[in-house]
Protein backbone atom coordinates (compact mmCIF):
# COMPACT_ATOMS: atom_id res chain seq x y z
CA UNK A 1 37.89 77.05 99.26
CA UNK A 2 39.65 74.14 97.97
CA UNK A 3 39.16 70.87 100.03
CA UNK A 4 41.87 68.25 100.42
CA UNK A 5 41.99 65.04 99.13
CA UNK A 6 42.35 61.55 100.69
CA UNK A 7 42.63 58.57 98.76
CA UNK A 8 42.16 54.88 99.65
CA UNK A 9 43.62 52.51 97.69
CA UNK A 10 45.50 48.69 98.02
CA UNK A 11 44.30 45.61 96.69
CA UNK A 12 41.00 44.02 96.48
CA UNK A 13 39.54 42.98 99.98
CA UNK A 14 41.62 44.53 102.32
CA UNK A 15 38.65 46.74 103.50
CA UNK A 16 38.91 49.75 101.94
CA UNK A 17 35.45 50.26 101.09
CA UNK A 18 34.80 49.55 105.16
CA UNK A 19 36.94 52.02 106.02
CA UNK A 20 35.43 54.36 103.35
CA UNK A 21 32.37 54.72 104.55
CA UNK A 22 33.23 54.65 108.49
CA UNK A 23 35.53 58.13 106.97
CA UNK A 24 32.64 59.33 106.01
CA UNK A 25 29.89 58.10 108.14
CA UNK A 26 27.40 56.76 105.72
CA UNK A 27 27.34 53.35 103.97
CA UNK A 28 28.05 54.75 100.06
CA UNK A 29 30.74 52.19 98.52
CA UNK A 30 29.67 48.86 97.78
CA UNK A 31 30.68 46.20 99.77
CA UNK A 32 30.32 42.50 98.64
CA UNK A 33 33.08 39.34 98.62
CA UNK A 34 33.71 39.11 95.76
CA UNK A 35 37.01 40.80 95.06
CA UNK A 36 37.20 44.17 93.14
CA UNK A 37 33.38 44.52 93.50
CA UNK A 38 34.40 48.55 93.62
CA UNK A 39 35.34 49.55 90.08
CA UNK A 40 34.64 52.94 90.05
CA UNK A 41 36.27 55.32 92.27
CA UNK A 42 33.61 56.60 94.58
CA UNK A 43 33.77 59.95 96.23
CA UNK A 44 32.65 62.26 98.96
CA UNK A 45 32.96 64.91 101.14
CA UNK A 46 33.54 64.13 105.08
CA UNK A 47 34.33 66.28 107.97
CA UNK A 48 37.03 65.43 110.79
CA UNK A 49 36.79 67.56 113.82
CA UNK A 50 37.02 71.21 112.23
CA UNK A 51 38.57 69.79 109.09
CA UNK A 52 36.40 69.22 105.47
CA UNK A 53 37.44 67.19 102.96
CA UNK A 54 37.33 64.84 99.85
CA UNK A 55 37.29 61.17 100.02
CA UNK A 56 38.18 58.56 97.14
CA UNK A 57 37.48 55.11 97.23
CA UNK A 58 39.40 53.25 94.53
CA UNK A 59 39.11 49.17 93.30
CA UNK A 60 41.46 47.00 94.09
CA UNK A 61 44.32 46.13 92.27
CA UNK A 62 44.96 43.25 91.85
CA UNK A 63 47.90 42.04 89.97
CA UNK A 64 46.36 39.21 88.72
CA UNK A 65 43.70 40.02 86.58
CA UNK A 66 45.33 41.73 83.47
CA UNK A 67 42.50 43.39 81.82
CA UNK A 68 40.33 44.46 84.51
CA UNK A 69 42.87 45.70 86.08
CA UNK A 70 44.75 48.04 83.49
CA UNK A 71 41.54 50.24 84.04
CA UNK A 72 41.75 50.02 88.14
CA UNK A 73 45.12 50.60 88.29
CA UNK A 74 44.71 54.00 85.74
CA UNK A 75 42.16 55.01 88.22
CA UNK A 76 44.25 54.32 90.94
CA UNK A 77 46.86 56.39 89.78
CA UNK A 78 44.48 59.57 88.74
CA UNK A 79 43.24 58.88 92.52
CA UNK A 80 46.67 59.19 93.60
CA UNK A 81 47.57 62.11 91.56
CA UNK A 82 44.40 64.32 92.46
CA UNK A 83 45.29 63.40 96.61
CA UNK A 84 47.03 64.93 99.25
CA UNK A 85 47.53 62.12 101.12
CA UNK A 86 46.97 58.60 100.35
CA UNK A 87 46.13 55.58 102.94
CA UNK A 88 47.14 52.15 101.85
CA UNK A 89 45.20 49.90 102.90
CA UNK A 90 46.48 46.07 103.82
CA UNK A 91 44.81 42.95 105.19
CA UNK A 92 46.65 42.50 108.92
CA UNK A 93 45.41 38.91 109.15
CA UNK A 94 46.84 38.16 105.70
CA UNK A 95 49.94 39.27 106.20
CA UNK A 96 51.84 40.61 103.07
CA UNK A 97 51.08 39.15 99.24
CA UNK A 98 53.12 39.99 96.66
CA UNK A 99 49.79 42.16 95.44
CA UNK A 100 50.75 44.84 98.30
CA UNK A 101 54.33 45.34 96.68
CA UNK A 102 52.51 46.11 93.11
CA UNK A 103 50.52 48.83 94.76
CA UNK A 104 53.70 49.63 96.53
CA UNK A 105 55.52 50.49 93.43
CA UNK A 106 52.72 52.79 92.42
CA UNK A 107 52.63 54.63 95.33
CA UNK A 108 56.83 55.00 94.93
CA UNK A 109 56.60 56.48 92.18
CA UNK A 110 54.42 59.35 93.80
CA UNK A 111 55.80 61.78 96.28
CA UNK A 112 52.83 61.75 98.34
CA UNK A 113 52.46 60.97 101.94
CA UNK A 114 51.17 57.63 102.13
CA UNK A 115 50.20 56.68 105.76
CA UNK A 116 49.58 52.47 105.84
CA UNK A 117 46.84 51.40 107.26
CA UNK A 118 47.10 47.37 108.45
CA UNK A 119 43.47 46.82 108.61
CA UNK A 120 41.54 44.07 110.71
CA UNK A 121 43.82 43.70 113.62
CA UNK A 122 41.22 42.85 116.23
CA UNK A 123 43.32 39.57 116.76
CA UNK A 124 46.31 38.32 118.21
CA UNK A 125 47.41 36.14 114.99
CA UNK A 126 46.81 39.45 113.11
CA UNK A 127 48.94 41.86 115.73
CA UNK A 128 51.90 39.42 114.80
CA UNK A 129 51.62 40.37 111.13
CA UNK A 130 51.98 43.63 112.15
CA UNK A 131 55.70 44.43 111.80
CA UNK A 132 55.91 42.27 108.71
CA UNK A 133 54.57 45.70 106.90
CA UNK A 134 57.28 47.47 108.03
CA UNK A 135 59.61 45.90 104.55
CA UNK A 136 57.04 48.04 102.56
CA UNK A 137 59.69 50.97 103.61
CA UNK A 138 57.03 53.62 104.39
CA UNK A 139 57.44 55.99 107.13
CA UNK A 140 53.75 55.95 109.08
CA UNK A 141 52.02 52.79 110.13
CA UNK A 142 48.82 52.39 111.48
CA UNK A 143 47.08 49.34 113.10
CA UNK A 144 42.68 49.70 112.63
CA UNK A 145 39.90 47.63 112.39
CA UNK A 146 37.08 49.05 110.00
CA UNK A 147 35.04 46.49 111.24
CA UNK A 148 35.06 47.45 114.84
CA UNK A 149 36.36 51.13 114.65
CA UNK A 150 39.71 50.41 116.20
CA UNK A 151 42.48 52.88 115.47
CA UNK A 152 40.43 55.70 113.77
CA UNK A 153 41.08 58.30 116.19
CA UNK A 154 44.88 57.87 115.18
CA UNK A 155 44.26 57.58 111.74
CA UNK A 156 42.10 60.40 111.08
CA UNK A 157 44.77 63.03 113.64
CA UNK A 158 47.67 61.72 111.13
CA UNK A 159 45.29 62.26 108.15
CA UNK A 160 44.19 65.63 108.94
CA UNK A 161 47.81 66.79 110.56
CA UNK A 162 48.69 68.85 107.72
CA UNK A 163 45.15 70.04 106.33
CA UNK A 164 44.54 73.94 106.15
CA UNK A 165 42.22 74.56 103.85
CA UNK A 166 43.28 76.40 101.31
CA UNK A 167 42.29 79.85 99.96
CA UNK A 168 41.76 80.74 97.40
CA UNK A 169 42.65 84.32 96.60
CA UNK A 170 39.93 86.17 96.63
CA UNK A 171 39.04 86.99 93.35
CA UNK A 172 35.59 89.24 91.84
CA UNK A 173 35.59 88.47 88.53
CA UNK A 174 32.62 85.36 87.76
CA UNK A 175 33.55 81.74 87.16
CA UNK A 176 32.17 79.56 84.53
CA UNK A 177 32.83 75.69 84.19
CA UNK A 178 32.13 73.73 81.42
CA UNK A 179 30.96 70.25 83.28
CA UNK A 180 29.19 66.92 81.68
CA UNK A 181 30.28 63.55 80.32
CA UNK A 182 33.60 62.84 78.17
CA UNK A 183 32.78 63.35 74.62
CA UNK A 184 30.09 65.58 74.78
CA UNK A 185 32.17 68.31 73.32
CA UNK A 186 33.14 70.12 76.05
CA UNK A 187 36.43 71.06 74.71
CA UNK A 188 34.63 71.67 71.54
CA UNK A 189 32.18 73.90 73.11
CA UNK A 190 35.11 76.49 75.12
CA UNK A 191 37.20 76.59 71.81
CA UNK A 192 34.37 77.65 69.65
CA UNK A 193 33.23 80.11 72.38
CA UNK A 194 36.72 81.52 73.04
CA UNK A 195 37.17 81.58 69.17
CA UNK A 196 34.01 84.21 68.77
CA UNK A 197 35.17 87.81 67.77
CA UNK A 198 33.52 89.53 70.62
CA UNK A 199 35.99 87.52 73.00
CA UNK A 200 39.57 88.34 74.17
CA UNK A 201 41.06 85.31 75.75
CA UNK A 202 44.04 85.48 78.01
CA UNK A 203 45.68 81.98 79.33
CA UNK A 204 46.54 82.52 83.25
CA UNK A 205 49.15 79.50 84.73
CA UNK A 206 46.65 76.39 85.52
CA UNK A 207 45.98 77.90 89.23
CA UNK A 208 44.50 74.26 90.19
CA UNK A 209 46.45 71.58 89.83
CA UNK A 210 44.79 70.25 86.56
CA UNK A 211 42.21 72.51 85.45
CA UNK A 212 43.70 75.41 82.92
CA UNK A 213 41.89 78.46 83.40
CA UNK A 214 40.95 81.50 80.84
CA UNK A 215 40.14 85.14 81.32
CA UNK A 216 37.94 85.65 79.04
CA UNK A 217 36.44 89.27 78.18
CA UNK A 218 33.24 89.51 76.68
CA UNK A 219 31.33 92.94 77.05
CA UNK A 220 34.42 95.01 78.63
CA UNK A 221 33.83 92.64 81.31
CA UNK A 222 36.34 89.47 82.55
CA UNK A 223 35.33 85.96 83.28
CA UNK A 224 37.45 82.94 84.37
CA UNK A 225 36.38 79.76 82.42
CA UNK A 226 37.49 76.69 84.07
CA UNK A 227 38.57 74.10 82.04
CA UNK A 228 37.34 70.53 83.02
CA UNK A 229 37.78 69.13 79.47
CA UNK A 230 41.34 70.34 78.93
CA UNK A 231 43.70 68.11 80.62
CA UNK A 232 46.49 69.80 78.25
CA UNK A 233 49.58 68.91 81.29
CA UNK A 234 49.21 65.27 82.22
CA UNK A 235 49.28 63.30 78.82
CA UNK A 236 48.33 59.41 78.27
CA UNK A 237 47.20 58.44 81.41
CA UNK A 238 44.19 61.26 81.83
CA UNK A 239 43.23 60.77 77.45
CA UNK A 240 42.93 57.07 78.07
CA UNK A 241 40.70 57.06 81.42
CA UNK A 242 38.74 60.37 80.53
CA UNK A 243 35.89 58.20 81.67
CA UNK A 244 36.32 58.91 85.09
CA UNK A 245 36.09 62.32 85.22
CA UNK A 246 33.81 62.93 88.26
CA UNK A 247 36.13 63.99 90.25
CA UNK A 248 37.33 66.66 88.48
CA UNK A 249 34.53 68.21 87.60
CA UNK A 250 32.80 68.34 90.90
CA UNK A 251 36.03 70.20 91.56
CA UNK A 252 35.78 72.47 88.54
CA UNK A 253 31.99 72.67 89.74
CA UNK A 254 33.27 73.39 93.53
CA UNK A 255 34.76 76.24 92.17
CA UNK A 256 32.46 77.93 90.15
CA UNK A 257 29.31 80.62 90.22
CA UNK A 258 27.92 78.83 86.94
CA UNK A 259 28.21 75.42 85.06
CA UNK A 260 27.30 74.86 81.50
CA UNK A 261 26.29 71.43 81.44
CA UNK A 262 26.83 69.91 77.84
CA UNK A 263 24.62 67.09 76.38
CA UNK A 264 25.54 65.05 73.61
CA UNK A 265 22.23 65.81 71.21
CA UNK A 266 22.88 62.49 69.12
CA UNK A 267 23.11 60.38 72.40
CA UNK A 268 20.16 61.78 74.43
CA UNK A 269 20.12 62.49 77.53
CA UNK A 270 21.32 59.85 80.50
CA UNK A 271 21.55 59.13 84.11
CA UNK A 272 24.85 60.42 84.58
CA UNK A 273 24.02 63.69 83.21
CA UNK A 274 21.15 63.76 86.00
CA UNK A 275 24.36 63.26 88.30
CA UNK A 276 25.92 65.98 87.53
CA UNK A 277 23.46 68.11 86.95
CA UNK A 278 22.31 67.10 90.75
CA UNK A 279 25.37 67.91 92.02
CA UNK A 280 25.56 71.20 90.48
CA UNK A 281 22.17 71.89 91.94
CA UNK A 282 23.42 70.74 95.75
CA UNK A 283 26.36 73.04 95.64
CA UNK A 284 24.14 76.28 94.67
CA UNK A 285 25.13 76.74 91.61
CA UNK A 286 23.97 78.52 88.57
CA UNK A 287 23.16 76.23 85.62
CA UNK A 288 22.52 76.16 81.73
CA UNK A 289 22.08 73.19 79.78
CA UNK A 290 24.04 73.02 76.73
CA UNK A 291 22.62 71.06 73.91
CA UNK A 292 25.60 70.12 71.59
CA UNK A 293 26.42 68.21 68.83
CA UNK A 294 22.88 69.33 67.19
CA UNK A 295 24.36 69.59 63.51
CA UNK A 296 23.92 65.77 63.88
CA UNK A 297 20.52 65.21 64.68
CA UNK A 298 19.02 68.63 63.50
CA UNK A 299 17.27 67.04 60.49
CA UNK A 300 15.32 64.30 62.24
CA UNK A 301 14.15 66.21 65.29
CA UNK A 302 12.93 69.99 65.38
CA UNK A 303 14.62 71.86 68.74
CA UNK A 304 10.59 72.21 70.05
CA UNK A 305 10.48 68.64 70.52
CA UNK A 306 14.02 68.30 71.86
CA UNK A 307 13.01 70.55 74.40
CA UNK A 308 10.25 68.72 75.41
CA UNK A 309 12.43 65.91 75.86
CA UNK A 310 14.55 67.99 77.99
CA UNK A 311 12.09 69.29 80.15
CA UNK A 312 10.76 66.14 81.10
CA UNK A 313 14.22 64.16 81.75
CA UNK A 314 15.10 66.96 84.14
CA UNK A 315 12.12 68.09 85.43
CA UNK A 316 13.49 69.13 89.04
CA UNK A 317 15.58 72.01 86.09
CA UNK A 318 12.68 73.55 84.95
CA UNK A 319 13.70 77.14 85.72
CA UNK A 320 17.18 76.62 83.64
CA UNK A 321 17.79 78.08 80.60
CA UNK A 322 18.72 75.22 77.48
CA UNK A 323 20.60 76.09 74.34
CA UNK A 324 21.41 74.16 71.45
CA UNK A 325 24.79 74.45 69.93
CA UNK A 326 27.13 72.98 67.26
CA UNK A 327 30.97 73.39 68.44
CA UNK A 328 31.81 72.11 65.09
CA UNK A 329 29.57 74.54 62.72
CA UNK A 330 29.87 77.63 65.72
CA UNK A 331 25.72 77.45 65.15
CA UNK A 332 23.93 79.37 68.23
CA UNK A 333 27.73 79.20 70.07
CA UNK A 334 27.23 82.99 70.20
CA UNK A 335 24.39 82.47 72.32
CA UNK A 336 26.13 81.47 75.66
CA UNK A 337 27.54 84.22 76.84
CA UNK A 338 24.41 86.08 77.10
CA UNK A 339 23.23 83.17 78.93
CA UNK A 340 26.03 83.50 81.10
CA UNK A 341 25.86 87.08 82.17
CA UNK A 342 21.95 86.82 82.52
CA UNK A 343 22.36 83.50 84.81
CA UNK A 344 25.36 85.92 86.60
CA UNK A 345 23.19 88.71 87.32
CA UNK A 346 20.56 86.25 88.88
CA UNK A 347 22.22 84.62 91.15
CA UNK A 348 23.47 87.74 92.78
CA UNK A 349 20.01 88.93 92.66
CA UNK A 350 18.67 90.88 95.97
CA UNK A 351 14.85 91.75 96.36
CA UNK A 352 13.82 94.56 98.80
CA UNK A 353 12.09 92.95 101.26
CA UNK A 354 8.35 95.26 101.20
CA UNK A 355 8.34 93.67 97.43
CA UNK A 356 9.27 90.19 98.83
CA UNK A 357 6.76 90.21 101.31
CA UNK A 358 3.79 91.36 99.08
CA UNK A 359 4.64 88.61 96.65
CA UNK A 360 4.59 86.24 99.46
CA UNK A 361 1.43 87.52 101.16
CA UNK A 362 -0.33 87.22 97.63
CA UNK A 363 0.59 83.80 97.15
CA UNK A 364 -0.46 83.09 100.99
CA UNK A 365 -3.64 84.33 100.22
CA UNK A 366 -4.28 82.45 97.05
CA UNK A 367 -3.58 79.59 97.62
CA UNK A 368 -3.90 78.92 101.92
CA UNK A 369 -1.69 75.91 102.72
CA UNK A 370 -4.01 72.90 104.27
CA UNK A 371 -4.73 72.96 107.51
CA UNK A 372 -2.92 69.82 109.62
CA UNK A 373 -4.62 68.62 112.81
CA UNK A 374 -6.55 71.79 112.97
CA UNK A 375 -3.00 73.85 112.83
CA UNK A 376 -2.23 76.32 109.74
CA UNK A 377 0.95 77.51 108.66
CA UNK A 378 1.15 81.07 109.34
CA UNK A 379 3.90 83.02 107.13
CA UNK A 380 4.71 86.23 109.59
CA UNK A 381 7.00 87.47 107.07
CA UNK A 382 10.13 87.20 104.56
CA UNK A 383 13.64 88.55 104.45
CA UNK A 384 16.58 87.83 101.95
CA UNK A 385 19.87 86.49 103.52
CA UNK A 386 21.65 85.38 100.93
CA UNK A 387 23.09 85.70 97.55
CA UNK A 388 24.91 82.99 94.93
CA UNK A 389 22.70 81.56 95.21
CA UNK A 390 19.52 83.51 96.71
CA UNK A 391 17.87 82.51 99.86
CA UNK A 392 15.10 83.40 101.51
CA UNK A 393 14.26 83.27 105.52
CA UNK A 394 10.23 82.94 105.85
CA UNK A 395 9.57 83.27 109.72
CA UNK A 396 6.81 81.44 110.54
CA UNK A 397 4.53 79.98 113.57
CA UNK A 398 5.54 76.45 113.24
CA UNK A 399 8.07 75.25 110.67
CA UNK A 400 6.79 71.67 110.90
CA UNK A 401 3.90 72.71 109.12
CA UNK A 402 5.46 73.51 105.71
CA UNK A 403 4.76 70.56 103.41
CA UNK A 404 7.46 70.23 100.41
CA UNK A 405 4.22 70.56 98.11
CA UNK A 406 3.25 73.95 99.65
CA UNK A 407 7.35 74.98 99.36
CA UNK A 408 7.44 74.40 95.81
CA UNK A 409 4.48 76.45 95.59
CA UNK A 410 6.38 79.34 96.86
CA UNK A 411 9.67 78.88 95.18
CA UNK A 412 7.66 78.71 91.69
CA UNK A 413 5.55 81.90 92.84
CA UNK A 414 9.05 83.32 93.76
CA UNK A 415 10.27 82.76 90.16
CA UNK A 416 6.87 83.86 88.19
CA UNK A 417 7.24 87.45 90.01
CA UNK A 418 11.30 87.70 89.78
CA UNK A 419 14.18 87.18 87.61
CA UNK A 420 15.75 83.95 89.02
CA UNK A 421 16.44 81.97 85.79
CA UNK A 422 18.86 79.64 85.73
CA UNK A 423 19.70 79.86 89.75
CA UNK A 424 18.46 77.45 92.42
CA UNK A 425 16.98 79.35 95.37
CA UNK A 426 16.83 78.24 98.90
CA UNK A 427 14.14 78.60 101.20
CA UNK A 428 14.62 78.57 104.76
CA UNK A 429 12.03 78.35 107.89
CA UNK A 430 12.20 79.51 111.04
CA UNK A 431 9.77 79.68 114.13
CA UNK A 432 9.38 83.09 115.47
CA UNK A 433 10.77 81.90 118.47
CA UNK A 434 14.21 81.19 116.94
């Protein structure tokens, strides 16, 4: 299912991050006075009425500042590119600054639907501006206050008008992104993978808008790789601001049954590698950690100690499987595709419930969870309902009783007694009176 995209975007304190998070409904963006306080886009999913979506908070631009804003307005315009519709955003007690016509020209150059929102008209002096918007020479108009939550209603029908979400064909064969920071290799990583004798590579039309994807055959059997690193249509623009690349790969991640996550080996492991590697693990998906660039540091530091390292950085990962690659030498690059098919079959996994149940009952026994003003949770028993990634339905006598200690101490006996490497499970509770 691919979600639509909004984006926000005028210059700097006009509101946008206001009206972000009333979209929404939680406070994410920053909001401070100081002007162009949000640099980085900032994303995430909403829900209007039956309708889900993406939303993308972008910094101001502000014509202005020169350097600063070369990078906000390249942002801006990869916002633009990725959305369906865009809202631009102007200050109604301001009236119009020559700023508005900058972003104007952007958002010409576009054929998007742009639907302007004149925010903060909770005033009369402000209702006057109103029609002074109208020389922008867009086609919708829209008087809110983010503020005060005037106008939403209209904002969010016109936003959503057009939104069916759209499906994807269905399609059986397994999906496999190749996710992480810029520069990690990732290209590096699918070329020396798709370059292995065992593989036959086919190139299918770029069925996203900017991903390319490949069949790739490996066994007599075909997998789609998505692309996240590629970027081979759109040119300058995407090479020069590969640095925010979120976007697309929670996309590319959206998409897929697995993600190989590459790490740069000389540069460690940091927090936005956590990110992802969080977000992966939100949307169910399965995950191996790629270890590249290892030619580099494979002197100083044996892979026993990387590990280490590894496992203690991500330490809510410890059931996913880490290899350590060099694109540029093809060392160990042969060993990801077993990964992948091994991570495949587990996350389709199904256990027959009389095996589930004696696992559980075992682990019940062995360790009884603690008793809570004289109450005990009592585990009746356990059924499978899901696959991709497994989940498991314990029906119990009170699920207020499960503490997240005891629930980790299931999951992990869950994993000792099955094969469930490199896939996050989920476990579910439910009163017997549900």
């Amino acid at each position: 299912m691919k979600l639509p995209v909004i984006a926000l975007v005028g210059r700097p304190n006009v509101g946008k991050s206001t009206i972000f998070n009333k979209i929404v409904g939680k406070k994410i963006s920053i909001i401070e006075d100081t002007p162009g306080v949000t640099r980085d886009r900032i994303y995430s999913e909403a829900t209007y009425k039956d309708y889900r979506f993406n939303v993308i908070d972008t910094g101001g631009i502000d014509a202005s500042l020169e350097k600063f804003n070369d990078e906000i307005k390249m942002q801006a315009e990869i916002a633009i590119n990725e959305a369906d519709v865009v809202v631009f955003v102007v200050d109604g007690k301001e009236g119009l600054t020559s700023n508005d016509f900058v972003v104007r020209d952007i958002l010409r150059k576009t054929n998007k639907k742009v639907i302007v929102a004149i925010n903060k008209v909770d005033n009369k002096k402000a209702q006057d501006h109103m029609y002074d918007f109208y020389e922008l020479g867009f086609d919708i108009y829209i008087p809110i206050s983010g503020e005060h939550g005037i106008g939403f209603v209209e904002l969010m029908d016109e936003l959503t008008k057009d939104f069916q979400e759209k499906e994807d064909k269905e399609d059986k064969r397994l999906k496999f992104s190749v996710v992480g920071r810029p520069n990690v290799g990732k290209s590096s990583l699918i070329n020396a993978m798709l370059n292995e004798q065992r593989v036959i590579v086919s190139d299918v039309a770029g069925t996203t808008r900017d991903a390319i994807d490949t069949v790739l055959t490996y066994n007599k059997e075909e997998y789609v790789v998505i692309d996240t690193a590629g970027m081979r249509k759109k040119g300058k623009i995407y090479e020069a601001v590969e640095k925010y690349s979120l976007l697309r790969s929670m996309k590319a991640i959206d998409r897929s049954d697995i993600c190989l996550l590459v790490i740069n080996a000389e540069e460690g492991i940091i927090e936005h590698d956590k990110h992802i590697a969080g977000y992966v693990l939100e949307k169910g998906k399965g995950l191996i950690l790629v270890v590249n660039k290892w030619d580099a540091v494979e002197d100083e530091k044996s892979i026993k100690d990387y590990l280490k390292e590894v496992r203690s950085e991500f330490q809510f990962l410890s059931y996913v499987p880490v290899i350590f690659t060099s694109a540029l030498t093809k060392k160990r690059v042969h060993l990801v595709m077993p990964e992948v098919v091994k991570v495949s079959e587990n996350i389709k996994r199904e256990i027959k419930t009389s095996v589930l149940n004696e696992v559980v009952q075992d682990a019940y026994l062995l360790n009884l969870p603690p008793s809570y003003k004289g109450r005990r949770l009592k585990i009746y028993y356990v059924n499978q309902t899901g696959t991709k990634p497994p989940k498991f339905t314990f029906h119990v006598n009170n699920k207020n009783l499960v503490h997240f200690s005891y629930e980790r101490y299931l999951e992990n006996k869950l994993r000792e007694n099955f094969e469930l490497e490199g896939t996050p499970i989920v476990l579910q509770f439910k009163n017997r009176s549900e």
